[in-house]
Protein backbone atom coordinates (compact mmCIF):
# COMPACT_ATOMS: atom_id res chain seq x y z
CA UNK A 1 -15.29 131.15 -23.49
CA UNK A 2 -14.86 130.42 -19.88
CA UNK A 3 -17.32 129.54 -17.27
CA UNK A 4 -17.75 132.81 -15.47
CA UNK A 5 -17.78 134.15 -19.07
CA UNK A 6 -20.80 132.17 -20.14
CA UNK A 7 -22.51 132.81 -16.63
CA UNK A 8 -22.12 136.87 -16.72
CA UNK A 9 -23.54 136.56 -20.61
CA UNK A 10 -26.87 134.32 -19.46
CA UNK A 11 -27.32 137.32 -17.29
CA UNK A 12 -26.46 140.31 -19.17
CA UNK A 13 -27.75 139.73 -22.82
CA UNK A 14 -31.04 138.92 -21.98
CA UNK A 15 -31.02 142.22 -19.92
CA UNK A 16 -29.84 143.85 -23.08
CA UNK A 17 -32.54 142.00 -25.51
CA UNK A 18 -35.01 142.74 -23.18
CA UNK A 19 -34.29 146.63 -22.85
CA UNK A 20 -33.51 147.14 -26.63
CA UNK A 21 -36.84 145.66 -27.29
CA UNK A 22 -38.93 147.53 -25.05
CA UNK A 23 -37.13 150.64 -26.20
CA UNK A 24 -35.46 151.50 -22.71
CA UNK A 25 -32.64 153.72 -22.81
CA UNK A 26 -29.33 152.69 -23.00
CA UNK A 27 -28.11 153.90 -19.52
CA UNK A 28 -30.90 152.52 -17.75
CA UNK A 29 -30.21 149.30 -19.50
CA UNK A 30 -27.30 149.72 -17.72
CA UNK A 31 -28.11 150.07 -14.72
CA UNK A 32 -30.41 146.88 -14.61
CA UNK A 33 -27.06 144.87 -15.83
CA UNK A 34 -24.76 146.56 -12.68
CA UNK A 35 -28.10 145.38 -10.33
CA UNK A 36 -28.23 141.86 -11.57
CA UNK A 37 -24.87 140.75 -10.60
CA UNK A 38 -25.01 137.26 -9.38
CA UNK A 39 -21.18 136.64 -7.82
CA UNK A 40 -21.52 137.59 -4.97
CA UNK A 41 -18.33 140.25 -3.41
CA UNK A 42 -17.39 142.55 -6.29
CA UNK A 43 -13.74 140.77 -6.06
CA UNK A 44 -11.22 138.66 -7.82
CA UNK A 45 -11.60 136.80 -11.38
CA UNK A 46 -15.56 136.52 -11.73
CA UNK A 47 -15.83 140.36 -10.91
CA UNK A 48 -12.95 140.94 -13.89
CA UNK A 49 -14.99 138.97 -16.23
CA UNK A 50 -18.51 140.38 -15.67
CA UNK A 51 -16.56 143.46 -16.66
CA UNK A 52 -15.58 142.22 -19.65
CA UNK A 53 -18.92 140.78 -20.50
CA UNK A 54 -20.23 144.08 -19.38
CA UNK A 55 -17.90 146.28 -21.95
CA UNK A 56 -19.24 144.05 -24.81
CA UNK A 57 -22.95 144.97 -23.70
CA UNK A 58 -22.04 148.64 -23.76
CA UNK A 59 -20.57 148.77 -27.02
CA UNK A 60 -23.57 147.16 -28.60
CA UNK A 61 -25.62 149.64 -26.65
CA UNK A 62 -23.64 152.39 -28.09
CA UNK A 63 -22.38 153.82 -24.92
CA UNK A 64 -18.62 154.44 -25.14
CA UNK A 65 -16.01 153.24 -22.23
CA UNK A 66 -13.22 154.87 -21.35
CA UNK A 67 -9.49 153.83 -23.00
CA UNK A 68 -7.82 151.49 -20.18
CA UNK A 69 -4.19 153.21 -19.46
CA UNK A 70 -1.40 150.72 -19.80
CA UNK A 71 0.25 149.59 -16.47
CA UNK A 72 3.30 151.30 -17.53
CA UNK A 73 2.46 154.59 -18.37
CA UNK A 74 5.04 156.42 -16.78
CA UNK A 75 5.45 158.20 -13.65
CA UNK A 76 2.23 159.07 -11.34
CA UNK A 77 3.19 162.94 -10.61
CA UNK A 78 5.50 164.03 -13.98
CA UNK A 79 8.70 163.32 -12.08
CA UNK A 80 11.56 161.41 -13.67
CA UNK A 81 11.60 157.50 -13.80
């Protein structure tokens, strides 16, 4: 696990703890983990991790995420390639 990795879980799974124990709703759960942020500018490598830290949190909660697209996924507007 790398260092951002580590720092974005000490934040977000006590969140999650925290709100499953109290009973708080999954979404608002949510919302407390997008408010804590600690990095700083939404940018770059530690933003793409919290991300990552933050799927794993929503799964457990039971909230689904939308399927990532691959990069090549063909043309933008149905032309020819």
């Amino acid at each position: 696990m790398s260092c951002w990795a580590e720092r974005a879980g000490a934040v977000i799974w006590p969140i999650v703890s925290a709100g499953e124990k109290a009973g708080t709703p999954p979404r608002d759960i949510l919302k407390q983990i997008d408010s804590a942020y600690p990095f700083g500018p939404r940018d770059y490598h530690p933003y793409k991790v919290w991300l990552s830290v933050r799927r794993e949190a929503q799964k457990r909660l039971g909230l689904t995420t939308q399927p990532r697209l691959p990069r090549d996924s063909g043309p933008l507007f149905g032309g020819q390639s």
